[in-house]
PDB file of N, CA and C in Angstrom:
ATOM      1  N   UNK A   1       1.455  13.731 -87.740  1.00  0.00           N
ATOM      2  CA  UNK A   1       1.979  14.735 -88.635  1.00  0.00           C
ATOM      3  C   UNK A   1       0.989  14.955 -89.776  1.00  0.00           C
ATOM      4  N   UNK A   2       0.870  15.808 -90.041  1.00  0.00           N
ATOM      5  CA  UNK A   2      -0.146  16.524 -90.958  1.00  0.00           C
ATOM      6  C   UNK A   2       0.394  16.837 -92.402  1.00  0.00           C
ATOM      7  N   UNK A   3       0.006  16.626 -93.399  1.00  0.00           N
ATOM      8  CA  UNK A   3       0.425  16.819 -94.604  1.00  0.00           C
ATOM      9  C   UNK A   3      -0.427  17.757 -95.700  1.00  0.00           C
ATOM     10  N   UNK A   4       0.310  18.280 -96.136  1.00  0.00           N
ATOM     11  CA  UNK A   4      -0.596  19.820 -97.332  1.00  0.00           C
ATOM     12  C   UNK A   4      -1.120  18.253 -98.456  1.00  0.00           C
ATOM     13  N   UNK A   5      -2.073  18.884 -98.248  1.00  0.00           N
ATOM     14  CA  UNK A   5      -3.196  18.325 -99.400  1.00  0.00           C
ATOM     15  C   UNK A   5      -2.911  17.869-100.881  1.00  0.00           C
ATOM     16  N   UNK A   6      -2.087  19.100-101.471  1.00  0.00           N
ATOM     17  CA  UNK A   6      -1.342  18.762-102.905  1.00  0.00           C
ATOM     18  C   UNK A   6      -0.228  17.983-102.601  1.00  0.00           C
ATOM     19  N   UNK A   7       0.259  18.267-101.527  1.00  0.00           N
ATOM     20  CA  UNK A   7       1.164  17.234-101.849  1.00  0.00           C
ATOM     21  C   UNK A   7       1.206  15.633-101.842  1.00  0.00           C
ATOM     22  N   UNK A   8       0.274  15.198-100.921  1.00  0.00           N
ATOM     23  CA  UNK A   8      -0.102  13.884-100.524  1.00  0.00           C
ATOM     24  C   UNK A   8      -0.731  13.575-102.270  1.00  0.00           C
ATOM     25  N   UNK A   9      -1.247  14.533-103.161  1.00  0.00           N
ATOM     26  CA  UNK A   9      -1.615  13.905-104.172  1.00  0.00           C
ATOM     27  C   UNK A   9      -0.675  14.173-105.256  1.00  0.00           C
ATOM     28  N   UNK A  10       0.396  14.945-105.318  1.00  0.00           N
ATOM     29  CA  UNK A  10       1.331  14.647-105.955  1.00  0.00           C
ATOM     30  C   UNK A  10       1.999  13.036-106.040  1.00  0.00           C
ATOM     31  N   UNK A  11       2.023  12.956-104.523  1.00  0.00           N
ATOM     32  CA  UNK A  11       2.816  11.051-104.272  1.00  0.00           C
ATOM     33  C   UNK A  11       1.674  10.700-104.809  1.00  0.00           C
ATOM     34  N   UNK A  12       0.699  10.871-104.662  1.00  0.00           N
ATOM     35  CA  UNK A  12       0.127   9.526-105.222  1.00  0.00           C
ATOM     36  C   UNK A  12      -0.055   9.435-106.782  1.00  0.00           C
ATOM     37  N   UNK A  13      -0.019  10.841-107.238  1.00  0.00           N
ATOM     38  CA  UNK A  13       0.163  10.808-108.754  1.00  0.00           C
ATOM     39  C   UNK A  13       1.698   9.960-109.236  1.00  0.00           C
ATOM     40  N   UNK A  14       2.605  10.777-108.633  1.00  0.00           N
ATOM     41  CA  UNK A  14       3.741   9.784-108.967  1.00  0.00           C
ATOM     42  C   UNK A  14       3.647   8.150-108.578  1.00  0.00           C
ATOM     43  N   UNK A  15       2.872   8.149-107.640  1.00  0.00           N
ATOM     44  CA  UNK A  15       3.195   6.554-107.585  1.00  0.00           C
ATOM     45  C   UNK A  15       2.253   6.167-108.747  1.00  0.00           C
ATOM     46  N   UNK A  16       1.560   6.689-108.908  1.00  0.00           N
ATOM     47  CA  UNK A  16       0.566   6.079-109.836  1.00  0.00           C
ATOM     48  C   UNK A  16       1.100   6.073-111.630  1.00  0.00           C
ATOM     49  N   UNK A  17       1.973   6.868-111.302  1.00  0.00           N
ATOM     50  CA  UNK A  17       2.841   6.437-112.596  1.00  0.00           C
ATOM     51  C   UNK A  17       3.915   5.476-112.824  1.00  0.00           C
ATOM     52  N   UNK A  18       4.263   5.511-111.624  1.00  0.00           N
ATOM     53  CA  UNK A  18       5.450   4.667-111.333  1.00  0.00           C
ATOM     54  C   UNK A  18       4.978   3.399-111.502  1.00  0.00           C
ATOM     55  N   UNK A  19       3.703   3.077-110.956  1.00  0.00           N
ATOM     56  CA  UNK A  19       3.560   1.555-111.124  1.00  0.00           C
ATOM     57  C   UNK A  19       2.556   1.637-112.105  1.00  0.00           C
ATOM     58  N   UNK A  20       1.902   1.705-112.740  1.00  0.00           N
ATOM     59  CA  UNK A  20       0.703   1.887-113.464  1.00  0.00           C
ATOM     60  C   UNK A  20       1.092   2.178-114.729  1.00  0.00           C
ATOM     61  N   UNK A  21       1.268   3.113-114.927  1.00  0.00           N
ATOM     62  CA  UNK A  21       2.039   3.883-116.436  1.00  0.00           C
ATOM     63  C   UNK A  21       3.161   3.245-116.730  1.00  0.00           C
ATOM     64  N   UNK A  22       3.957   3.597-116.375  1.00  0.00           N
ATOM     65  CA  UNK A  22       5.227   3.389-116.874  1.00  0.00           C
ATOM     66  C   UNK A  22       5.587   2.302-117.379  1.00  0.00           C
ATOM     67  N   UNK A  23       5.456   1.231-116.622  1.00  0.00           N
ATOM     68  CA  UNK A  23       5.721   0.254-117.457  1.00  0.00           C
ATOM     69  C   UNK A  23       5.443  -0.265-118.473  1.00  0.00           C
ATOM     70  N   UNK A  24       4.055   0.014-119.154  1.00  0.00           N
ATOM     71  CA  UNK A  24       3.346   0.111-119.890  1.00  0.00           C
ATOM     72  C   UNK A  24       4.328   0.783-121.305  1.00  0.00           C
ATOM     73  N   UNK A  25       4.807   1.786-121.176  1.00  0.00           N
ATOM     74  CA  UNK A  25       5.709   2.163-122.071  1.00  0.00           C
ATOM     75  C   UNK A  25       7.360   1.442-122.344  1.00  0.00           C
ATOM     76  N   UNK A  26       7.280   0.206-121.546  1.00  0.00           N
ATOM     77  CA  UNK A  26       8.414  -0.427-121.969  1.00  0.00           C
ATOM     78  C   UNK A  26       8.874  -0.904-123.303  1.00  0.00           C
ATOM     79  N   UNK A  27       9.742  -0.891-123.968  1.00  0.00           N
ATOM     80  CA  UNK A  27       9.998  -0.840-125.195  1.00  0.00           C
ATOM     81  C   UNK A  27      10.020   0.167-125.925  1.00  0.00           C
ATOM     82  N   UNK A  28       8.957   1.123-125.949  1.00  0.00           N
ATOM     83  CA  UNK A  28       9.141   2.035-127.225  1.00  0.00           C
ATOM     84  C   UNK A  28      10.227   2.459-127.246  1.00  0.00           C
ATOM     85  N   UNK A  29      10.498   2.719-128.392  1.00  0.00           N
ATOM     86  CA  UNK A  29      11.602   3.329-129.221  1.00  0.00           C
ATOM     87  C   UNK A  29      11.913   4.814-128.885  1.00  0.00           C
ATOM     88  N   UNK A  30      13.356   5.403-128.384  1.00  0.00           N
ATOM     89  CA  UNK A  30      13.430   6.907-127.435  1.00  0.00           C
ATOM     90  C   UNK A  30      14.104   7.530-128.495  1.00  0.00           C
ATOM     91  N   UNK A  31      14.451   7.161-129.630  1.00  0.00           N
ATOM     92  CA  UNK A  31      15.262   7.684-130.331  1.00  0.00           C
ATOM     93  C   UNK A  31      13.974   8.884-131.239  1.00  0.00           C
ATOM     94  N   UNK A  32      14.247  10.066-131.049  1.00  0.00           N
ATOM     95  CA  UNK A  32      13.194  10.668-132.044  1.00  0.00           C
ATOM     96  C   UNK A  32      11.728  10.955-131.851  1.00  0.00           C
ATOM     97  N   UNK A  33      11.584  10.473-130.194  1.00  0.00           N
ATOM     98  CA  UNK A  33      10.423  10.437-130.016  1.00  0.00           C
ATOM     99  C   UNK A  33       9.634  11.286-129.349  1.00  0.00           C
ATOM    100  N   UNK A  34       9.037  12.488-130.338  1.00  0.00           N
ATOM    101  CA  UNK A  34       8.657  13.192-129.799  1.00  0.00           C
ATOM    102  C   UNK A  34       7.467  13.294-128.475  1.00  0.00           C
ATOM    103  N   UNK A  35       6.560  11.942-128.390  1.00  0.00           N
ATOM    104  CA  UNK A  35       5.751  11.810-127.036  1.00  0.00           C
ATOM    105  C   UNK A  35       6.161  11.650-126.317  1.00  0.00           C
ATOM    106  N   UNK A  36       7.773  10.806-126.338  1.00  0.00           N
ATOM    107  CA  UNK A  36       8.227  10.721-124.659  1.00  0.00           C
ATOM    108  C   UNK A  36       8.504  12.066-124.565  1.00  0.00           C
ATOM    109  N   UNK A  37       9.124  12.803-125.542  1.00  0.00           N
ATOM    110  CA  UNK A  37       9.753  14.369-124.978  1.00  0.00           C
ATOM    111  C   UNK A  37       8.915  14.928-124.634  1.00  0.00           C
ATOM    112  N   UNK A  38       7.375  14.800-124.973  1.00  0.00           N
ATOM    113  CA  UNK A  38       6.464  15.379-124.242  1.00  0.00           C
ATOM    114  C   UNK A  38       6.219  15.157-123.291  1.00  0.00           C
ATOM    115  N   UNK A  39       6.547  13.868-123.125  1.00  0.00           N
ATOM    116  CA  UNK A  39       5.712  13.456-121.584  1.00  0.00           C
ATOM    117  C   UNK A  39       6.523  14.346-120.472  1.00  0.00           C
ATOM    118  N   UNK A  40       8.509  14.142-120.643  1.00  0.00           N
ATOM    119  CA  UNK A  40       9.006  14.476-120.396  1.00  0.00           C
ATOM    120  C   UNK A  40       8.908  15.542-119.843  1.00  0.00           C
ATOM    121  N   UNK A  41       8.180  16.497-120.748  1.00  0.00           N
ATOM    122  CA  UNK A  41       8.149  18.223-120.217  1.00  0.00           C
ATOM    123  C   UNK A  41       7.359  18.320-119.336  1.00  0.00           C
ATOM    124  N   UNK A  42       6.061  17.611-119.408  1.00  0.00           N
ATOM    125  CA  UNK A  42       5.314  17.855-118.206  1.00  0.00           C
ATOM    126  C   UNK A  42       6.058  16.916-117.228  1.00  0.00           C
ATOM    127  N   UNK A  43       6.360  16.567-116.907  1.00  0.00           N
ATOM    128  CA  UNK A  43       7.691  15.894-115.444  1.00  0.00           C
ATOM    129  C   UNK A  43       8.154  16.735-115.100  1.00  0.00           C
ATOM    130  N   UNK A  44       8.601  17.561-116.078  1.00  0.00           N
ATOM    131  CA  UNK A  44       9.914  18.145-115.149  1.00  0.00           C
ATOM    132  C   UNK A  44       9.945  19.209-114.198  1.00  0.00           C
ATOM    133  N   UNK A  45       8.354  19.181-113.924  1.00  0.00           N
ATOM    134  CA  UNK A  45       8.511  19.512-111.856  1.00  0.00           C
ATOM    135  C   UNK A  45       7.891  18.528-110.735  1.00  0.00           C
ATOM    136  N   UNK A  46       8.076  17.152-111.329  1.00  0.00           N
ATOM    137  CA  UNK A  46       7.883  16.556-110.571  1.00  0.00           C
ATOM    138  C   UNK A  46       9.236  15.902-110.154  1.00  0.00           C
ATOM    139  N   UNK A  47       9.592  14.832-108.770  1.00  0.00           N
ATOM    140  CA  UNK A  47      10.542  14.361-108.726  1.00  0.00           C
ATOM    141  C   UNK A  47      10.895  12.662-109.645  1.00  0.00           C
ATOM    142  N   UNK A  48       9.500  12.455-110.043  1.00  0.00           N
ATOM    143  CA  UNK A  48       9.914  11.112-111.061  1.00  0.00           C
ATOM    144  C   UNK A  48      10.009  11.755-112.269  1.00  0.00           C
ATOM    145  N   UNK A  49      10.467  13.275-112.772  1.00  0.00           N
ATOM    146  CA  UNK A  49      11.189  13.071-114.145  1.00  0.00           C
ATOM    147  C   UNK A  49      12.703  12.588-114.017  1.00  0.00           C
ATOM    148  N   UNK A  50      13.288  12.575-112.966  1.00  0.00           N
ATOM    149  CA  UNK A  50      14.862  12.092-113.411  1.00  0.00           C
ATOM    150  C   UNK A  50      14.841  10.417-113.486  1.00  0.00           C
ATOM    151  N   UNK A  51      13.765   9.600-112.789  1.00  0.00           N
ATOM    152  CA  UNK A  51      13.479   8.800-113.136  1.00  0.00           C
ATOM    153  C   UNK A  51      13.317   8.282-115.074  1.00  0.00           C
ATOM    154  N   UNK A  52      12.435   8.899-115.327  1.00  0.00           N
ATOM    155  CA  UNK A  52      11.615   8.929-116.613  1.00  0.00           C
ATOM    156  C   UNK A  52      12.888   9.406-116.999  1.00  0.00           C
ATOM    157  N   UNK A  53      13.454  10.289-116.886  1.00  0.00           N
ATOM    158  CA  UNK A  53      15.042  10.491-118.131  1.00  0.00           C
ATOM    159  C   UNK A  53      15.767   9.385-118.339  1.00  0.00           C
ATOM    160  N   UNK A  54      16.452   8.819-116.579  1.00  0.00           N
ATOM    161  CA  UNK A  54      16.811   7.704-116.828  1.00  0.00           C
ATOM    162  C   UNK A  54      16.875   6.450-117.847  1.00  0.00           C
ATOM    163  N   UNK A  55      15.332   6.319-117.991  1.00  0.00           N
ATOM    164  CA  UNK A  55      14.553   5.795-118.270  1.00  0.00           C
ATOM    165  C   UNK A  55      14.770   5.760-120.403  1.00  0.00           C
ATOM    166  N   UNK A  56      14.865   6.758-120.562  1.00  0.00           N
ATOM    167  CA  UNK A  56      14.761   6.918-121.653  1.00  0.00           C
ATOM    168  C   UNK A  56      16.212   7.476-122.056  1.00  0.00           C
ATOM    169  N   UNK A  57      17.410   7.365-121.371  1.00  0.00           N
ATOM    170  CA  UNK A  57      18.567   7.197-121.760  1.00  0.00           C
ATOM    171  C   UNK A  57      19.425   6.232-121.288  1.00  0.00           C
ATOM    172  N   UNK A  58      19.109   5.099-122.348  1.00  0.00           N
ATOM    173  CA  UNK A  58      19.907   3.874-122.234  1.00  0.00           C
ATOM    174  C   UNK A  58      20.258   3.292-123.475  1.00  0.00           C
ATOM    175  N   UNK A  59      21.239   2.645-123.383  1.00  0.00           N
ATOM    176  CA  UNK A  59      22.142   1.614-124.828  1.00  0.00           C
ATOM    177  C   UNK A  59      21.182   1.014-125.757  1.00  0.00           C
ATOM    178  N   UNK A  60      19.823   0.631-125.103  1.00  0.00           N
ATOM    179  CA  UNK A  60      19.217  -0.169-126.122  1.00  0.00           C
ATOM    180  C   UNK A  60      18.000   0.793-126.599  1.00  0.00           C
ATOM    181  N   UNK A  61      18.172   1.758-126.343  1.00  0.00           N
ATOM    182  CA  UNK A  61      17.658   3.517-127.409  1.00  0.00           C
ATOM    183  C   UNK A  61      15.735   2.611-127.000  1.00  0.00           C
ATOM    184  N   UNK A  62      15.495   2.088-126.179  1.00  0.00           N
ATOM    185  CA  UNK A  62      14.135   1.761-125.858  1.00  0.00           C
ATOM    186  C   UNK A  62      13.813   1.887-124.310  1.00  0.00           C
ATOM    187  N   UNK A  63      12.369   2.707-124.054  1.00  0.00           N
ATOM    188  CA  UNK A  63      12.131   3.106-122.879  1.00  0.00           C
ATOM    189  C   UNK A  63      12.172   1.912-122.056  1.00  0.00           C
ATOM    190  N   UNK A  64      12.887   2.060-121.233  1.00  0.00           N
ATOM    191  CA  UNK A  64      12.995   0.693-120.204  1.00  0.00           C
ATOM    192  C   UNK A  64      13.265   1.906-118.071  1.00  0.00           C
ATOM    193  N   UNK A  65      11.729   1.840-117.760  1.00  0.00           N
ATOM    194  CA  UNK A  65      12.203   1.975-116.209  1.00  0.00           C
ATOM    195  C   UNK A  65      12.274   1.065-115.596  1.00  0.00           C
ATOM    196  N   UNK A  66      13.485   1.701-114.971  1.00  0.00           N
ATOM    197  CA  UNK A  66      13.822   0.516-114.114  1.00  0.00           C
ATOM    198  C   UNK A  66      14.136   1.148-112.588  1.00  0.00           C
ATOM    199  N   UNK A  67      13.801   2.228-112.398  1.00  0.00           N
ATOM    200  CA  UNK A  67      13.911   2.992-111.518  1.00  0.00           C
ATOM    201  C   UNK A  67      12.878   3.750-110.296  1.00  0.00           C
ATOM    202  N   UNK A  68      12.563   3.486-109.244  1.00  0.00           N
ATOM    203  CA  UNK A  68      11.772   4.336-108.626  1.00  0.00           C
ATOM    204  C   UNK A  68      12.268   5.215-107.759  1.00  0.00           C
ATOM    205  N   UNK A  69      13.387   6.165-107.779  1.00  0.00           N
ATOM    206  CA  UNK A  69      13.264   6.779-107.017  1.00  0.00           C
ATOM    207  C   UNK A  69      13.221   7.739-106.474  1.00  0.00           C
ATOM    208  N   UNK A  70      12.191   8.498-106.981  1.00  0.00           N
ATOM    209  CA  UNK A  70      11.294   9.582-106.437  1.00  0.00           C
ATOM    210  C   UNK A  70      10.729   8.727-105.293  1.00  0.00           C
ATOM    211  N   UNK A  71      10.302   7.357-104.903  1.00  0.00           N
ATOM    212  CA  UNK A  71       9.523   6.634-104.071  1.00  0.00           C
ATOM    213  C   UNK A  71      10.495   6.917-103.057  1.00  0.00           C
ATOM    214  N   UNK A  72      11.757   6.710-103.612  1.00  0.00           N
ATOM    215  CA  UNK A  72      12.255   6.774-101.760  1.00  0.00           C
ATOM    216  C   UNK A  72      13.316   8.179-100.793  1.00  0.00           C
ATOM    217  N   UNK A  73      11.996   8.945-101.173  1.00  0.00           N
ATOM    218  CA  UNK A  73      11.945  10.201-100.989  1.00  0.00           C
ATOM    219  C   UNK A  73      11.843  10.224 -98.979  1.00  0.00           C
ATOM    220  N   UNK A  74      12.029  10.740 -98.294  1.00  0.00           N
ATOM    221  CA  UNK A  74      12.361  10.619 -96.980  1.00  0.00           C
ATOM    222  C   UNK A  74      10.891  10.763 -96.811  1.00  0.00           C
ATOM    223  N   UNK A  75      10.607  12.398 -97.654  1.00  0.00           N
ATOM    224  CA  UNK A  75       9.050  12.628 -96.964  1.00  0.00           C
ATOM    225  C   UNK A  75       7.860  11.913 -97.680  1.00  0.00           C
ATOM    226  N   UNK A  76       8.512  11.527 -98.967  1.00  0.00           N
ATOM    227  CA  UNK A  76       7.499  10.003 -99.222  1.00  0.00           C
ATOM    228  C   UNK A  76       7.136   9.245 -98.216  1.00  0.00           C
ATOM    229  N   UNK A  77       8.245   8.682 -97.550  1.00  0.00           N
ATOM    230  CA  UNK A  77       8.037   7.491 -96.639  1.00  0.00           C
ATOM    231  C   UNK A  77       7.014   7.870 -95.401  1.00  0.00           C
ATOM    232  N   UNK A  78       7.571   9.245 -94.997  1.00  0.00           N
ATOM    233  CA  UNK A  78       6.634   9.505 -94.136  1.00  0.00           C
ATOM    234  C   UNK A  78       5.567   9.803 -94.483  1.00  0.00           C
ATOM    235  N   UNK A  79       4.991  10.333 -94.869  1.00  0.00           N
ATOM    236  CA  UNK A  79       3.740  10.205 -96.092  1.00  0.00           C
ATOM    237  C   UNK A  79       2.970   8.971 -96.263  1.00  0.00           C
ATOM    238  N   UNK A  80       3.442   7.916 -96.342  1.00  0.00           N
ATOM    239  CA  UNK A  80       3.063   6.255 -96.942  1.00  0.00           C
ATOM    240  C   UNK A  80       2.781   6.105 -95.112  1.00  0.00           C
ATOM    241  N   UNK A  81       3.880   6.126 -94.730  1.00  0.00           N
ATOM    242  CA  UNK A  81       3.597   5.492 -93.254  1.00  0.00           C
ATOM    243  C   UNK A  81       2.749   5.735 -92.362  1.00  0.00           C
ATOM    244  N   UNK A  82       2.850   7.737 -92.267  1.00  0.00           N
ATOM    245  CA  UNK A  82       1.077   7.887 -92.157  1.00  0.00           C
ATOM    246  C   UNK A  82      -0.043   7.642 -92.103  1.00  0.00           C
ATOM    247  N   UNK A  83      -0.135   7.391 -93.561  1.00  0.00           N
ATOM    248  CA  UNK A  83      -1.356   7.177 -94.370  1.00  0.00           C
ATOM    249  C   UNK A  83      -2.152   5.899 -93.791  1.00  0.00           C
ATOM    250  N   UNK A  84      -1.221   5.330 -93.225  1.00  0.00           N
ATOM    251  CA  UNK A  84      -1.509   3.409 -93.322  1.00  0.00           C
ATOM    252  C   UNK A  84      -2.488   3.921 -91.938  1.00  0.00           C
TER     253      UNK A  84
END
């Protein structure tokens, strides 16, 4: 199976946030914060912004992901499995 070009690098952009980035921003403070809302905006045509919202709406008002799943996207998988 053959895959469009942008998209194979979309996954890998998202994964590359998913594991790479993101965690990296654990802790900061979501209350008021205008860089996550930025980051935010540029997400939101990818499928890890509902992740990243998640992410930044929780009880302890600090970015905490804990979520991947944009990863387990059907045509992710096929995508990954491919690839190998």
């Amino acid at each position: 199976m053959l895959f469009d070009k942008d998209k194979a690098l979309e996954f890998a952009y998202e994964e590359c946030l998913v594991l790479k980035i993101f965690p990296k921003l654990r802790g900061v403070q979501t209350r008021n914060n205008q860089h996550l809302t930025k980051i935010q905006d540029l997400l939101k045509d990818f499928s890890v912004s509902s992740d990243f919202k998640q992410a930044m709406e929780n009880d302890s008002k600090e970015f905490v992901f804990n979520s991947a799943n944009c990863l387990n996207n059907a045509e992710y998988e096929k995508f990954s499995k491919s690839s190998l």
